[in-house]
N, C-alpha and C. Protein backbone atom coordinates (compact mmCIF):
# COMPACT_ATOMS: atom_id res chain seq x y z
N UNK A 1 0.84 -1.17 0.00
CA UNK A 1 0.00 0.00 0.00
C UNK A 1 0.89 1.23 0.00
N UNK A 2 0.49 2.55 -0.88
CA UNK A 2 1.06 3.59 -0.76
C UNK A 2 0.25 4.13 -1.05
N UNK A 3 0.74 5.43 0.13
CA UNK A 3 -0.81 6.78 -0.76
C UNK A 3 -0.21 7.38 -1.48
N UNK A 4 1.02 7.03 -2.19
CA UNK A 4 1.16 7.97 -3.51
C UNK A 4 1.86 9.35 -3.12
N UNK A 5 2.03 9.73 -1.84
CA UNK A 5 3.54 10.50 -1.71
C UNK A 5 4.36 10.31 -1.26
N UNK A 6 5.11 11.65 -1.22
CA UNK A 6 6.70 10.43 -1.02
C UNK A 6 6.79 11.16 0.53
N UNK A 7 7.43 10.25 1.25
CA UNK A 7 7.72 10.25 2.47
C UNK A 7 9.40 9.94 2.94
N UNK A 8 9.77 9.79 4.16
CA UNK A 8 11.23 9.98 4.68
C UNK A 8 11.13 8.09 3.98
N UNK A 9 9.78 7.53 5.54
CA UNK A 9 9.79 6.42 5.50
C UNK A 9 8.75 5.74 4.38
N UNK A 10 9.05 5.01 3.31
CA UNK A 10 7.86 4.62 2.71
C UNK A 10 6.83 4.07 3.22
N UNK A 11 5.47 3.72 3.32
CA UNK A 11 4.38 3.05 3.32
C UNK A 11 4.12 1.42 3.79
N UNK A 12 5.14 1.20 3.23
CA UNK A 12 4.97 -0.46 2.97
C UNK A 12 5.43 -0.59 3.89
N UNK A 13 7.19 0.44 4.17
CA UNK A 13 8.13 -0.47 5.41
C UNK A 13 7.36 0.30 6.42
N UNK A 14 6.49 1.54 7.35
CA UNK A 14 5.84 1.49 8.16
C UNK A 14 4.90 0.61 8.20
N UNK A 15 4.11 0.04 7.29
CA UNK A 15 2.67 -0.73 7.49
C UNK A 15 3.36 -2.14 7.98
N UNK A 16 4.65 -2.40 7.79
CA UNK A 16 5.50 -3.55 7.86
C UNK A 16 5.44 -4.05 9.54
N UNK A 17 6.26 -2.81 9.93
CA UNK A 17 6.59 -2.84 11.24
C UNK A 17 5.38 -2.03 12.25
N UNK A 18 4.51 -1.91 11.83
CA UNK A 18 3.17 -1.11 12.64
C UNK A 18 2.99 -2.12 13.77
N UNK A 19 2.60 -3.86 13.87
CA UNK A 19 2.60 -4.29 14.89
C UNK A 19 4.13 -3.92 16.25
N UNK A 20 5.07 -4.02 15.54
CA UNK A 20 6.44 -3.74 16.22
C UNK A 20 6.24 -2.14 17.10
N UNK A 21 5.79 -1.39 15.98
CA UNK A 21 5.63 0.07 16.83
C UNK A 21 4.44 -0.18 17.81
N UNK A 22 3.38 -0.86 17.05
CA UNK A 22 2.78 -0.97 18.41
C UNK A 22 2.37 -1.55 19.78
N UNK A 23 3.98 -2.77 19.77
CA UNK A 23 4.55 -3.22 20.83
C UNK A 23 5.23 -2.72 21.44
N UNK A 24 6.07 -1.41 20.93
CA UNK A 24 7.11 -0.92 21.59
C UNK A 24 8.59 -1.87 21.65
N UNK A 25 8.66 -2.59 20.15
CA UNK A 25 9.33 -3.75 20.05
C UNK A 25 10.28 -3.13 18.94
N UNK A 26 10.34 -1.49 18.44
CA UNK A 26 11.53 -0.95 18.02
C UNK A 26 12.42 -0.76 18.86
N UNK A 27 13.26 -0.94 18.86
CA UNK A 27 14.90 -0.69 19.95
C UNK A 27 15.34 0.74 19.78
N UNK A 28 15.25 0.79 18.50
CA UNK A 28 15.95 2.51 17.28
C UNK A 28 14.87 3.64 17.90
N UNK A 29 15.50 4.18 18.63
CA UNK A 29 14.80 5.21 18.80
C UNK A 29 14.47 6.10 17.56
N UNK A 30 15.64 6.21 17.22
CA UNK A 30 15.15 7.46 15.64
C UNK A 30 14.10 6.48 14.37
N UNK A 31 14.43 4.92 14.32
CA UNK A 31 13.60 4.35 13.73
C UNK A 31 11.62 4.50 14.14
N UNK A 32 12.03 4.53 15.05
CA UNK A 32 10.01 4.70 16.12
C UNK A 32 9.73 5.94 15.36
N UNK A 33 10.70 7.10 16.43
CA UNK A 33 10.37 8.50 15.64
C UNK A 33 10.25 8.48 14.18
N UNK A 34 10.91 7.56 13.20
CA UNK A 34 10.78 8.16 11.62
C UNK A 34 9.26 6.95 11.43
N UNK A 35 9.09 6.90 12.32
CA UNK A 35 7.37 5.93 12.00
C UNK A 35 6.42 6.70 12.28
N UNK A 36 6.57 7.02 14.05
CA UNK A 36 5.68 7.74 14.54
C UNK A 36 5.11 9.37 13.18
N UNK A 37 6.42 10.07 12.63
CA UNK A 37 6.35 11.09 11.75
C UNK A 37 5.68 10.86 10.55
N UNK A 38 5.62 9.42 10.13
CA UNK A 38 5.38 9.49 8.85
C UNK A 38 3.91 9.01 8.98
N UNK A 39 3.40 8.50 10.29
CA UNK A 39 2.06 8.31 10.61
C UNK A 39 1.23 9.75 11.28
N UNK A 40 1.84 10.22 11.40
CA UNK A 40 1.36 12.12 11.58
C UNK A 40 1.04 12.69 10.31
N UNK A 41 1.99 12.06 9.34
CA UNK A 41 1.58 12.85 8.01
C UNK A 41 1.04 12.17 6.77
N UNK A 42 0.53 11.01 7.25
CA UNK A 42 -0.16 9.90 6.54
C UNK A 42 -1.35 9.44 6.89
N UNK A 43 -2.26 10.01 5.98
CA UNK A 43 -3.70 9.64 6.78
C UNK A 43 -4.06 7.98 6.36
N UNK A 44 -3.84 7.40 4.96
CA UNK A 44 -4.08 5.66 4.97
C UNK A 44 -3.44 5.58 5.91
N UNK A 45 -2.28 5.33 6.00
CA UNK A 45 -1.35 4.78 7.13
C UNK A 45 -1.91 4.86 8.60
N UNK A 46 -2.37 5.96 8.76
CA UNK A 46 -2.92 6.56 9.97
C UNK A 46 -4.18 5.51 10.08
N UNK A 47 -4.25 5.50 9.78
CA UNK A 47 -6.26 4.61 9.71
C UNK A 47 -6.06 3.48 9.51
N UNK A 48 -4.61 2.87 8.73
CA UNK A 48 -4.80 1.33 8.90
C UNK A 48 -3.94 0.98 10.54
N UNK A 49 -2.93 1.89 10.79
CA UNK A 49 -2.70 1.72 12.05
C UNK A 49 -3.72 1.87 13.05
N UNK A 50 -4.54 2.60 13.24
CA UNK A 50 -5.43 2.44 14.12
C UNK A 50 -6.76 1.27 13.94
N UNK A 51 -6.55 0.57 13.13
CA UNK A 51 -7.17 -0.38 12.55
C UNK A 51 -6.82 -1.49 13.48
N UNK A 52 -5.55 -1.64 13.10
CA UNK A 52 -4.67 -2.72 13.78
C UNK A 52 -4.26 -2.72 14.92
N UNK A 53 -4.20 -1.06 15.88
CA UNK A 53 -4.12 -0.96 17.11
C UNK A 53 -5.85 -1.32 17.94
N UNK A 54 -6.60 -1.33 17.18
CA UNK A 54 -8.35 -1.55 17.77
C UNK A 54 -8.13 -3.27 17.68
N UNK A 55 -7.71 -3.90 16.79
CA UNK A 55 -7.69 -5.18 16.43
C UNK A 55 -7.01 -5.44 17.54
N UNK A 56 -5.58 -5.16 18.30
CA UNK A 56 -5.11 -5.76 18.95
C UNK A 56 -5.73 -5.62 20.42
N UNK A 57 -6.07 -4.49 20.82
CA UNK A 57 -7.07 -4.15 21.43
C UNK A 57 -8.23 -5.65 21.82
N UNK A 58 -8.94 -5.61 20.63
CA UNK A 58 -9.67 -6.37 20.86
C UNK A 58 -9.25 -8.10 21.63
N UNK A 59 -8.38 -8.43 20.54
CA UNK A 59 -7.42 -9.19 21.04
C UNK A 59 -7.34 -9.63 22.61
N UNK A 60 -6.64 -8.44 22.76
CA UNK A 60 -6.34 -8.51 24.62
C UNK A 60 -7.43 -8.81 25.60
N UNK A 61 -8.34 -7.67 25.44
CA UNK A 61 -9.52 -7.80 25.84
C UNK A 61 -9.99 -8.85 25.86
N UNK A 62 -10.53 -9.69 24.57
CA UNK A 62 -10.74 -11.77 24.81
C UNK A 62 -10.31 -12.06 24.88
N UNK A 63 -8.57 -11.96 25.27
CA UNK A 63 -7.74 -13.66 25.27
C UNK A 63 -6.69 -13.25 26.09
N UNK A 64 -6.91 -12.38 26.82
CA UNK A 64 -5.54 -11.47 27.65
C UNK A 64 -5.90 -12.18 28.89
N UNK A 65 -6.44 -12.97 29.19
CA UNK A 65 -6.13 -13.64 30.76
C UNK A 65 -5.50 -14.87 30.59
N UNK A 66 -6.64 -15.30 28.89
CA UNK A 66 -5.99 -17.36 28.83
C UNK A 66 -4.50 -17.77 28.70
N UNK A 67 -3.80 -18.16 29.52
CA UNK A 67 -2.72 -18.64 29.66
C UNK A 67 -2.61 -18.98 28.25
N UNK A 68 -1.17 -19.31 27.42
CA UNK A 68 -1.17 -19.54 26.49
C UNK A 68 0.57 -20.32 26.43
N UNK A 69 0.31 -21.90 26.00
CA UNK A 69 1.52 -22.63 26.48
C UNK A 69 2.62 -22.31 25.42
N UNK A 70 3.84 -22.31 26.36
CA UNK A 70 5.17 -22.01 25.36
C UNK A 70 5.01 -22.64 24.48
N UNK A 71 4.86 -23.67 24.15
CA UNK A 71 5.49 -24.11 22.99
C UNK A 71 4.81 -23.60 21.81
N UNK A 72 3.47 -23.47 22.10
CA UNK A 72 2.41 -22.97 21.00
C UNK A 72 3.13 -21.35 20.87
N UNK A 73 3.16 -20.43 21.64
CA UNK A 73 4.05 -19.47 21.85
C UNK A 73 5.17 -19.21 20.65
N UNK A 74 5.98 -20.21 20.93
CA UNK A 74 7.39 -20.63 20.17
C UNK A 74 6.69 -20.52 18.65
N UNK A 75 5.94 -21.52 18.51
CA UNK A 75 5.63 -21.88 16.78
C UNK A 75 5.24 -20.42 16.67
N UNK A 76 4.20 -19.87 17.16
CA UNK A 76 4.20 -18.54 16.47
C UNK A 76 4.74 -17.63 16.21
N UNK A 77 5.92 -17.59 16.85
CA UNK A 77 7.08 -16.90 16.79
C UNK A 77 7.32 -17.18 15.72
N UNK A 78 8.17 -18.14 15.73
CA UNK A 78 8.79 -18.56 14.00
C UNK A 78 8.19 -18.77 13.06
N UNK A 79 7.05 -19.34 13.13
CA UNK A 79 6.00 -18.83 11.88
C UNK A 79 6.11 -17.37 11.47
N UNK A 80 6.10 -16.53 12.57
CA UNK A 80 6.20 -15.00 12.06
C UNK A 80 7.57 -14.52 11.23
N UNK A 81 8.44 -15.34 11.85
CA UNK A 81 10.17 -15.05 11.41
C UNK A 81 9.78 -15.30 10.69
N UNK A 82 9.46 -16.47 10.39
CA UNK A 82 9.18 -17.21 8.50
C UNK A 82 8.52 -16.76 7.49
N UNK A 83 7.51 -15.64 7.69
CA UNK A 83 6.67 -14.62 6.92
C UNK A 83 7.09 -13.71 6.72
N UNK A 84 8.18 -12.87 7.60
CA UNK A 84 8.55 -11.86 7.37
C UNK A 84 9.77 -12.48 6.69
N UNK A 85 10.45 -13.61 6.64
CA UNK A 85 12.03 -14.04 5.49
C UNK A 85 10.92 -13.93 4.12
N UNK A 86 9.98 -14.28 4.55
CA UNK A 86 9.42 -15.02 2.66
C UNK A 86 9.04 -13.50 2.13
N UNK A 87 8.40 -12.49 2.91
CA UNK A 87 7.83 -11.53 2.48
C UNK A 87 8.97 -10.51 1.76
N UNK A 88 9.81 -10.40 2.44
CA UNK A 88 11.12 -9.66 2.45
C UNK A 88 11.74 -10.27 1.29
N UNK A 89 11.64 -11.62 0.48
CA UNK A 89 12.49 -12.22 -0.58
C UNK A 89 11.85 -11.89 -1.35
N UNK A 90 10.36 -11.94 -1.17
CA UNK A 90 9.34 -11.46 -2.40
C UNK A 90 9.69 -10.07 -2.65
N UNK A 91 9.89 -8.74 -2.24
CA UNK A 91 10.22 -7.88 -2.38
C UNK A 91 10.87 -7.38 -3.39
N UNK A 92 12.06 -8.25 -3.00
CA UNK A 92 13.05 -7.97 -3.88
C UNK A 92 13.58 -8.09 -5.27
């Protein structure tokens, strides 16, 4: 997705890492800030992030007490590593 201007950070790589920003799971401080900026001046962006911040939201809200066992934990982890290697090869 792009809205078609140009920005510091493009579109795709914020919409990329939007769950990460909205874990607080950037380390880069100036990386957050060049997200947080480009979602100030991006209204799609703006609206699919808050899309996905209501989604996770919701999330918590039903399933934020049920214990949830490591190992199942684990696979989703690396399932995710494994989407973001395949997504990232497609790219290119």
């Amino acid at each position: 997705m792009s809205c078609g201007n140009p920005h510091e950070v493009p579109c795709n790589e914020v919409l990329d890492r939007v769950y990460e920003y909205l874990d607080n799971e950037i380390p880069d401080a100036e990386a957050c800030e060049r997200i947080r900026l480009h979602l100030d001046e991006c209204g799609p962006c703006l609206e699919k992030y808050g899309l996905d911040k209501a989604v996770k939201a919701l999330v918590q809200r039903s399933c934020g007490s049920d214990d949830v066992p490591s190992d199942l934990r684990e696979k989703v982890r690396i399932k995710i590593q494994l989407l973001r290697v395949e997504i990232e090869s497609d790219t290119l």
